[in-house]
C-alpha atoms as a PDB file:
ATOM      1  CA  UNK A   1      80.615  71.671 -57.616  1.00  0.00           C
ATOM      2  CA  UNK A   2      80.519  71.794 -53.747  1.00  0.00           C
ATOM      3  CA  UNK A   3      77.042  70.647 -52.019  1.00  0.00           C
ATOM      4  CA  UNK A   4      77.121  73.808 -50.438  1.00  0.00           C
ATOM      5  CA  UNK A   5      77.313  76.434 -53.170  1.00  0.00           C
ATOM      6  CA  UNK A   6      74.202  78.679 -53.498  1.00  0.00           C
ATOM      7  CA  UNK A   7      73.469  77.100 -56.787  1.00  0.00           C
ATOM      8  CA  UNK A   8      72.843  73.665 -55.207  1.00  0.00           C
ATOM      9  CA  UNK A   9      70.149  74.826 -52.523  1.00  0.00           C
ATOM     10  CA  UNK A  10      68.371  76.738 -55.048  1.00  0.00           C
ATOM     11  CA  UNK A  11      68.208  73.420 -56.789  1.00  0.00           C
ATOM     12  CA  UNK A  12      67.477  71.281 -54.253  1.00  0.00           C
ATOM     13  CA  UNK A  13      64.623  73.790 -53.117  1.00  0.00           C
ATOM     14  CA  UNK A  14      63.165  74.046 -56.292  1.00  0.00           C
ATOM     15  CA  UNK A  15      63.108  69.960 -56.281  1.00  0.00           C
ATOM     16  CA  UNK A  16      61.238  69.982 -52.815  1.00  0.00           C
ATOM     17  CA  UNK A  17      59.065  72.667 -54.274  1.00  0.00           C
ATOM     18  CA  UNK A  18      58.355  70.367 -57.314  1.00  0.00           C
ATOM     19  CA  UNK A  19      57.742  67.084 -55.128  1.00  0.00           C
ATOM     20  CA  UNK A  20      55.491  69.109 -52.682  1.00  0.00           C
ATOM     21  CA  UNK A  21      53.057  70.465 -55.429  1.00  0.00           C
ATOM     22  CA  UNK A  22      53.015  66.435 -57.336  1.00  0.00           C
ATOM     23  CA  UNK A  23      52.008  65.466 -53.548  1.00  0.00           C
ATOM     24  CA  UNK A  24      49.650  67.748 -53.349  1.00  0.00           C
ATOM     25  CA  UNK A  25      48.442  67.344 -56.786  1.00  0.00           C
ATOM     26  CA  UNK A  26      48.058  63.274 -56.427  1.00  0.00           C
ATOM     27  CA  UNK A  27      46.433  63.578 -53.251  1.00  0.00           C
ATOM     28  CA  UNK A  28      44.017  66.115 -54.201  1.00  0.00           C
ATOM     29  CA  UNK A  29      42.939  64.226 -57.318  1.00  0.00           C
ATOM     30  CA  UNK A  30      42.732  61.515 -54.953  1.00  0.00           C
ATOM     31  CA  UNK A  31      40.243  62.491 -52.597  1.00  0.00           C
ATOM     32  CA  UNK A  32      38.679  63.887 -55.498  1.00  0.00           C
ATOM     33  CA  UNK A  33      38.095  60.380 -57.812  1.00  0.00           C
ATOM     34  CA  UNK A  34      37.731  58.406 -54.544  1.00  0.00           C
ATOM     35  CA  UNK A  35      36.656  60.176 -51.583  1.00  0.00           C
ATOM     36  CA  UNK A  36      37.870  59.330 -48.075  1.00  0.00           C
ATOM     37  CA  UNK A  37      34.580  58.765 -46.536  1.00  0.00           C
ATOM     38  CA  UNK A  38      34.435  56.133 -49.427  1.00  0.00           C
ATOM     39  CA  UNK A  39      38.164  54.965 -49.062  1.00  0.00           C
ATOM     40  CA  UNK A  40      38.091  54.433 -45.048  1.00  0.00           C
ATOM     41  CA  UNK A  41      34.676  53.363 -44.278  1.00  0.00           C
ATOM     42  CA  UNK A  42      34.003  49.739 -43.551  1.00  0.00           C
ATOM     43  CA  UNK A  43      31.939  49.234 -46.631  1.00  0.00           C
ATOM     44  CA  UNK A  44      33.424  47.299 -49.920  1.00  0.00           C
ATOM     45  CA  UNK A  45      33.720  50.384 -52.529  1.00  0.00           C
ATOM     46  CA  UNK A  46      31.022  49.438 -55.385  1.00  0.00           C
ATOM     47  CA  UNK A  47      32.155  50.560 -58.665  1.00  0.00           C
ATOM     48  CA  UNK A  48      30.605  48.948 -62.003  1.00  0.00           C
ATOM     49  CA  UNK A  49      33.862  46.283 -62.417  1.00  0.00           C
ATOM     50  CA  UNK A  50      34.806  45.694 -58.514  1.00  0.00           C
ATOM     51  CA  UNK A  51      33.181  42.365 -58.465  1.00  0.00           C
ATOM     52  CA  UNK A  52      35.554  41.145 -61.254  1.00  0.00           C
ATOM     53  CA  UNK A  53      38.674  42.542 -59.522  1.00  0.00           C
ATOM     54  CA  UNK A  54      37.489  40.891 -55.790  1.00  0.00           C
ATOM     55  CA  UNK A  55      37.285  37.865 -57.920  1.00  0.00           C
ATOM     56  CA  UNK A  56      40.734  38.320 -59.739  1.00  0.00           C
ATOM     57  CA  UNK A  57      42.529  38.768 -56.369  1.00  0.00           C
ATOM     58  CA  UNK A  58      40.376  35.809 -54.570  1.00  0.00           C
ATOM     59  CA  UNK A  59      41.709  33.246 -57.617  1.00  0.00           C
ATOM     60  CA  UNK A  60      45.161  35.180 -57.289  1.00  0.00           C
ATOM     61  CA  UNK A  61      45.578  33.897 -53.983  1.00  0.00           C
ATOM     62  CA  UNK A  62      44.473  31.031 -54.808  1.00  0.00           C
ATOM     63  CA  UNK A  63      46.521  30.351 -57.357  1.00  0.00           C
ATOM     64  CA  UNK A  64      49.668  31.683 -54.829  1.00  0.00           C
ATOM     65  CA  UNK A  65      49.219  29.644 -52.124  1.00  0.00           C
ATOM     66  CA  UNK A  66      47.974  26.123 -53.817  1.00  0.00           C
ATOM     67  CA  UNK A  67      49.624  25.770 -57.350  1.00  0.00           C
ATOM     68  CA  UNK A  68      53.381  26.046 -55.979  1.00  0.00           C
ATOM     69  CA  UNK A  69      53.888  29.574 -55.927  1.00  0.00           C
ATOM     70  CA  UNK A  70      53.820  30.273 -59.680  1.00  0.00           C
ATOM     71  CA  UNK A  71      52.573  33.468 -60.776  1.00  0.00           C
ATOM     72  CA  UNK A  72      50.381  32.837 -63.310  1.00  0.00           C
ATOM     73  CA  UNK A  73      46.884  30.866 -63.149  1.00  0.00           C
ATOM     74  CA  UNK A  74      44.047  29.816 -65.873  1.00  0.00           C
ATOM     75  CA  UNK A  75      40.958  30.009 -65.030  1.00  0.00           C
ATOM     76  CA  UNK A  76      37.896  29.409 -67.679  1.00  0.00           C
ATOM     77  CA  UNK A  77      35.182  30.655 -66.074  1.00  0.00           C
ATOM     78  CA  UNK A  78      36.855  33.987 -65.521  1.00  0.00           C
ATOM     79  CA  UNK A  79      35.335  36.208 -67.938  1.00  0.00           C
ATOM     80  CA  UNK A  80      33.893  33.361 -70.028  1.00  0.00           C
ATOM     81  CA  UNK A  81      30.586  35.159 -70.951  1.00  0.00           C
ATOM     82  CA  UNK A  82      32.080  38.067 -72.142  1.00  0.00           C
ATOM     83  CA  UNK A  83      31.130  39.111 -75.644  1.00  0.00           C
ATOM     84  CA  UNK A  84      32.872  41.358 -78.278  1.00  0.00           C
END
């Protein structure tokens, strides 16, 4: 088949058609889960676990820059008092 045969833009429409609407759809659910007043303001966004994630990504870095670039850390405090 030719690139240029009717069949082949109907396609390829119907694929921009069905990447516009998941676009749309991911960005709406988006602004609706985390608004963008929320997501662009200057504020740290306070959820009920963001405090452990700052902290994951502060050791992360840590870990990066100072233990010779290897891509896994232990630390023991992290998460130490939680209980199951």
């Amino acid at each position: 088949m030719e690139a240029d045969e009717p069949g082949n833009a109907t396609l390829a429409r119907r694929a921009w058609v069905a990447l516009c609407a998941v676009v749309a759809l991911h960005l709406g659910l988006l602004s609706y889960f985390a608004p963008w007043r929320v997501m662009l303001s200057t504020e740290p966004v306070v959820v009920v676990d963001y405090s452990l994630h700052a902290y994951q990504v502060e050791r992360a870095r840590v870990a990066f820059r100072s233990w010779g670039g290897h891509l896994w850390a232990w630390d023991p405090y992290m998460r130490a008092s939680l209980k199951i």
